[in-house]
N, C-alpha and C. Protein backbone atom coordinates (compact mmCIF):
# COMPACT_ATOMS: atom_id res chain seq x y z
N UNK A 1 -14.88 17.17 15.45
CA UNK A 1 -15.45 16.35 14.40
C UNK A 1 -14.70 16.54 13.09
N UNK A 2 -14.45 17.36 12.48
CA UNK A 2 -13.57 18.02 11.48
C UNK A 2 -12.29 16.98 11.25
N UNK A 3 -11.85 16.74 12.74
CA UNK A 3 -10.66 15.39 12.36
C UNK A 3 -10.81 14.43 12.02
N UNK A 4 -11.92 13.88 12.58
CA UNK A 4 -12.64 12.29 12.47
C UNK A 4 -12.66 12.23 10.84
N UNK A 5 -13.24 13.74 10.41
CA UNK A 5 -13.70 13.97 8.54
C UNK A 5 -12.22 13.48 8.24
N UNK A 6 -11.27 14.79 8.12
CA UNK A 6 -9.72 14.24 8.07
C UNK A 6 -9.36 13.31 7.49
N UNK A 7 -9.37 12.42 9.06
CA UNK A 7 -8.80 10.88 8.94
C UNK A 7 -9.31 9.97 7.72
N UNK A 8 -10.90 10.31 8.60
CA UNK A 8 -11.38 9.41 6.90
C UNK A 8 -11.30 9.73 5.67
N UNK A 9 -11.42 11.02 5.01
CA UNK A 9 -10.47 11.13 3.93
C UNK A 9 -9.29 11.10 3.47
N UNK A 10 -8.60 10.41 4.56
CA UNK A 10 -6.74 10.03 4.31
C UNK A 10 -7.06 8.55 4.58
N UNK A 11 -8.07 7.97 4.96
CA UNK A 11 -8.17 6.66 4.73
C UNK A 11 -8.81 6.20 3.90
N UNK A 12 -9.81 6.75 3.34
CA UNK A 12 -10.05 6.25 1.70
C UNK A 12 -9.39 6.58 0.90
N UNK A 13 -8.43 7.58 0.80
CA UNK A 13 -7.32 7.78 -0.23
C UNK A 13 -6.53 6.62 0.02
N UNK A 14 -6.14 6.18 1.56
CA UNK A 14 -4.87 4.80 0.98
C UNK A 14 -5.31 3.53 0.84
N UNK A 15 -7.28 3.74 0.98
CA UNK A 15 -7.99 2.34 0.45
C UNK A 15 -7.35 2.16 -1.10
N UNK A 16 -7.54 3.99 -1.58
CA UNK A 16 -7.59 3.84 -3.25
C UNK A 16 -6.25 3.69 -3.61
N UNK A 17 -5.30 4.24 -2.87
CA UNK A 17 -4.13 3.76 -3.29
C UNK A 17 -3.54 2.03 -3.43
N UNK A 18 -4.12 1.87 -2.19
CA UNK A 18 -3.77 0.37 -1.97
C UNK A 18 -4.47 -0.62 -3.24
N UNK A 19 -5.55 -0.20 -3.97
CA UNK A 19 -6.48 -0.67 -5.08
C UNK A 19 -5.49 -0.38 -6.06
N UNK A 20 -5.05 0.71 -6.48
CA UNK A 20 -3.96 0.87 -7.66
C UNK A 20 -3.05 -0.04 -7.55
N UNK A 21 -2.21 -0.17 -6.11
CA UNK A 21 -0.99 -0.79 -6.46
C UNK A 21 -1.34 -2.33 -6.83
N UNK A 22 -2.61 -2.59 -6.07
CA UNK A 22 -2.33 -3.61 -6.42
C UNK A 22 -3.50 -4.88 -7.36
N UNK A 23 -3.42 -3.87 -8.54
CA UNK A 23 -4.30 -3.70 -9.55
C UNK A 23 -3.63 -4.27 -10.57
N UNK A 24 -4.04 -4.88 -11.69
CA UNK A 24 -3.58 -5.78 -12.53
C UNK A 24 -2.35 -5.50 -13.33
N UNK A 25 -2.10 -4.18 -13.75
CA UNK A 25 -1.48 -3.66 -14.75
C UNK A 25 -0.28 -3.32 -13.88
N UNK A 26 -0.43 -3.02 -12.81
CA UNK A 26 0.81 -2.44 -12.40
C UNK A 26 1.65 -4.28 -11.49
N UNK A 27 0.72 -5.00 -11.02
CA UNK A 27 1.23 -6.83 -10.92
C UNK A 27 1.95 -7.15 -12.29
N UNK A 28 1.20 -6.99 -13.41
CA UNK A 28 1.80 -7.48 -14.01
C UNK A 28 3.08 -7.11 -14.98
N UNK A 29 3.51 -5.51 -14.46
CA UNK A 29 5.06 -5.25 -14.49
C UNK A 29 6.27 -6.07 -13.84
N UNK A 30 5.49 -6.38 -12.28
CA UNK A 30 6.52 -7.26 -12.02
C UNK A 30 6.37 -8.57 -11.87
N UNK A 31 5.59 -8.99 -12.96
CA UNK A 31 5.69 -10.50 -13.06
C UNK A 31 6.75 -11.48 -13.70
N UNK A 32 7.71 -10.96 -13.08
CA UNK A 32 9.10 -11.46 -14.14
C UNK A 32 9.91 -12.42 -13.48
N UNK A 33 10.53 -13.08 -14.08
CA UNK A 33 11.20 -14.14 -13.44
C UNK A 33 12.60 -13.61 -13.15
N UNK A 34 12.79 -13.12 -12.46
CA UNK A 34 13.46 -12.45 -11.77
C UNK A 34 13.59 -12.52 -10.17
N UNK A 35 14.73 -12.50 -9.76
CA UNK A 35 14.70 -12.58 -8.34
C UNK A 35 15.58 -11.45 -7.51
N UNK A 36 15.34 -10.65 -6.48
CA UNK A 36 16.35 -10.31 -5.76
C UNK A 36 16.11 -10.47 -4.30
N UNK A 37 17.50 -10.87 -4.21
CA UNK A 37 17.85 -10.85 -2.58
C UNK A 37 17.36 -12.42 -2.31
N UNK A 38 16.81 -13.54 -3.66
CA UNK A 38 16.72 -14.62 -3.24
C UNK A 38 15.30 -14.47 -3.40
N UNK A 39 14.19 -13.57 -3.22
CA UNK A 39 12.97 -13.14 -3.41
C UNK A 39 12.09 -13.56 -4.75
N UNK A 40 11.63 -14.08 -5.26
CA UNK A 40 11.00 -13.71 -6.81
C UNK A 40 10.07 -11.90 -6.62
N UNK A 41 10.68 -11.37 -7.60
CA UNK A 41 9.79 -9.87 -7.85
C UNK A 41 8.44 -9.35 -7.39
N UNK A 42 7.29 -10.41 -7.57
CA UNK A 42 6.68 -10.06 -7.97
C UNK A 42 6.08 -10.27 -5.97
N UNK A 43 6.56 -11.06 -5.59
CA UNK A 43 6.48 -11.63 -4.06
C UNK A 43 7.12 -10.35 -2.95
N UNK A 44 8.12 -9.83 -3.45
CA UNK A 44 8.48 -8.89 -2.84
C UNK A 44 7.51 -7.35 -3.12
N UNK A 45 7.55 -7.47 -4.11
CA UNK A 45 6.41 -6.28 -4.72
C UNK A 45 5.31 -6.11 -3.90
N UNK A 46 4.36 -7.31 -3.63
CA UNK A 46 3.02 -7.65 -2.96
C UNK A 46 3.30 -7.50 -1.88
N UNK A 47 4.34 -7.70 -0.68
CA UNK A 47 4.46 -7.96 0.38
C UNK A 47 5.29 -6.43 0.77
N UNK A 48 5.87 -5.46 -0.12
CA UNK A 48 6.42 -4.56 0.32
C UNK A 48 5.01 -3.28 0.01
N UNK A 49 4.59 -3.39 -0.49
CA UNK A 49 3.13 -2.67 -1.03
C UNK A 49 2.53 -2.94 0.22
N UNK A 50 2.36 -4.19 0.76
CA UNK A 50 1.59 -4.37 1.79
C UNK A 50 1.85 -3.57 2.95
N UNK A 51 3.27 -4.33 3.89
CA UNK A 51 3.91 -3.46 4.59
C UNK A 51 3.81 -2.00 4.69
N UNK A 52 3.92 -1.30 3.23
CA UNK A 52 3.90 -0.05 3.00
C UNK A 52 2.36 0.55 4.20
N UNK A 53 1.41 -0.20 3.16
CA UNK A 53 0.06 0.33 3.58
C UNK A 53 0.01 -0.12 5.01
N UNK A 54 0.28 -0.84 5.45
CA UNK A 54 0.12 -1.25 6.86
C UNK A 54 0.61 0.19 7.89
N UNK A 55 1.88 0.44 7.12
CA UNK A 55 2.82 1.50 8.24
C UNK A 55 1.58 2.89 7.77
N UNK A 56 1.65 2.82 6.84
CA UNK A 56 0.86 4.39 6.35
C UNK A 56 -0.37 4.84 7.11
N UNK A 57 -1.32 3.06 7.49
CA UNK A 57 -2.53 3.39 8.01
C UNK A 57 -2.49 3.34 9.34
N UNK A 58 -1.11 3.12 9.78
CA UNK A 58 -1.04 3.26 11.57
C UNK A 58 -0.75 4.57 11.52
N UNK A 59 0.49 5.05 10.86
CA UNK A 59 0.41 6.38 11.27
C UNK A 59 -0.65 7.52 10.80
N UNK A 60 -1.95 6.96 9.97
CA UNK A 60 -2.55 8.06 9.47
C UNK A 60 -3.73 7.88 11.09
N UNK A 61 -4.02 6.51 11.71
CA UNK A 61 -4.82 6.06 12.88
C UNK A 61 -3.88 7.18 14.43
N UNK A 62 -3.17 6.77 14.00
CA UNK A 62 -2.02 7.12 15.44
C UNK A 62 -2.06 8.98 15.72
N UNK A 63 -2.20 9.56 14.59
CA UNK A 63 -1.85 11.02 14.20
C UNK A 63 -2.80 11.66 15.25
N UNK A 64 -2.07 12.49 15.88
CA UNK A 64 -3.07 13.47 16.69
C UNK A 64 -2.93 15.04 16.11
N UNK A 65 -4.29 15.35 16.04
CA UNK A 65 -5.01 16.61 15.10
C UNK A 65 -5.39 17.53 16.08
């Protein structure tokens, strides 16, 4: 049982992380008209944040304790 605790406290930490990143103040650093790789900033920002959390919460699900 102790793991199950664990997990879920490494999964509300990357709820709260995932709330920071993508929280007003830190969007609106990269709200710039700016582009790379053909991308606008702020599109890559949202979608690499995402990705991020996606990989983080498989491997925090996947982890054997």
């Amino acid at each position: 049982m102790v793991t199950g605790t664990n997990r879920n406290k490494r999964l509300v930490g990357l709820f709260l992380l995932g709330y920071l990143l993508f929280n007003h103040p830190l969007l609106s650093l990269f709200n710039l008209q700016r582009k790379v790789l053909g991308i606008p900033l702020l599109y890559g920002y949202i979608f690499g944040v995402w990705i991020l959390l996606i990989v983080l919460m498989a491997i925090i699900t996947n982890r054997e304790e």
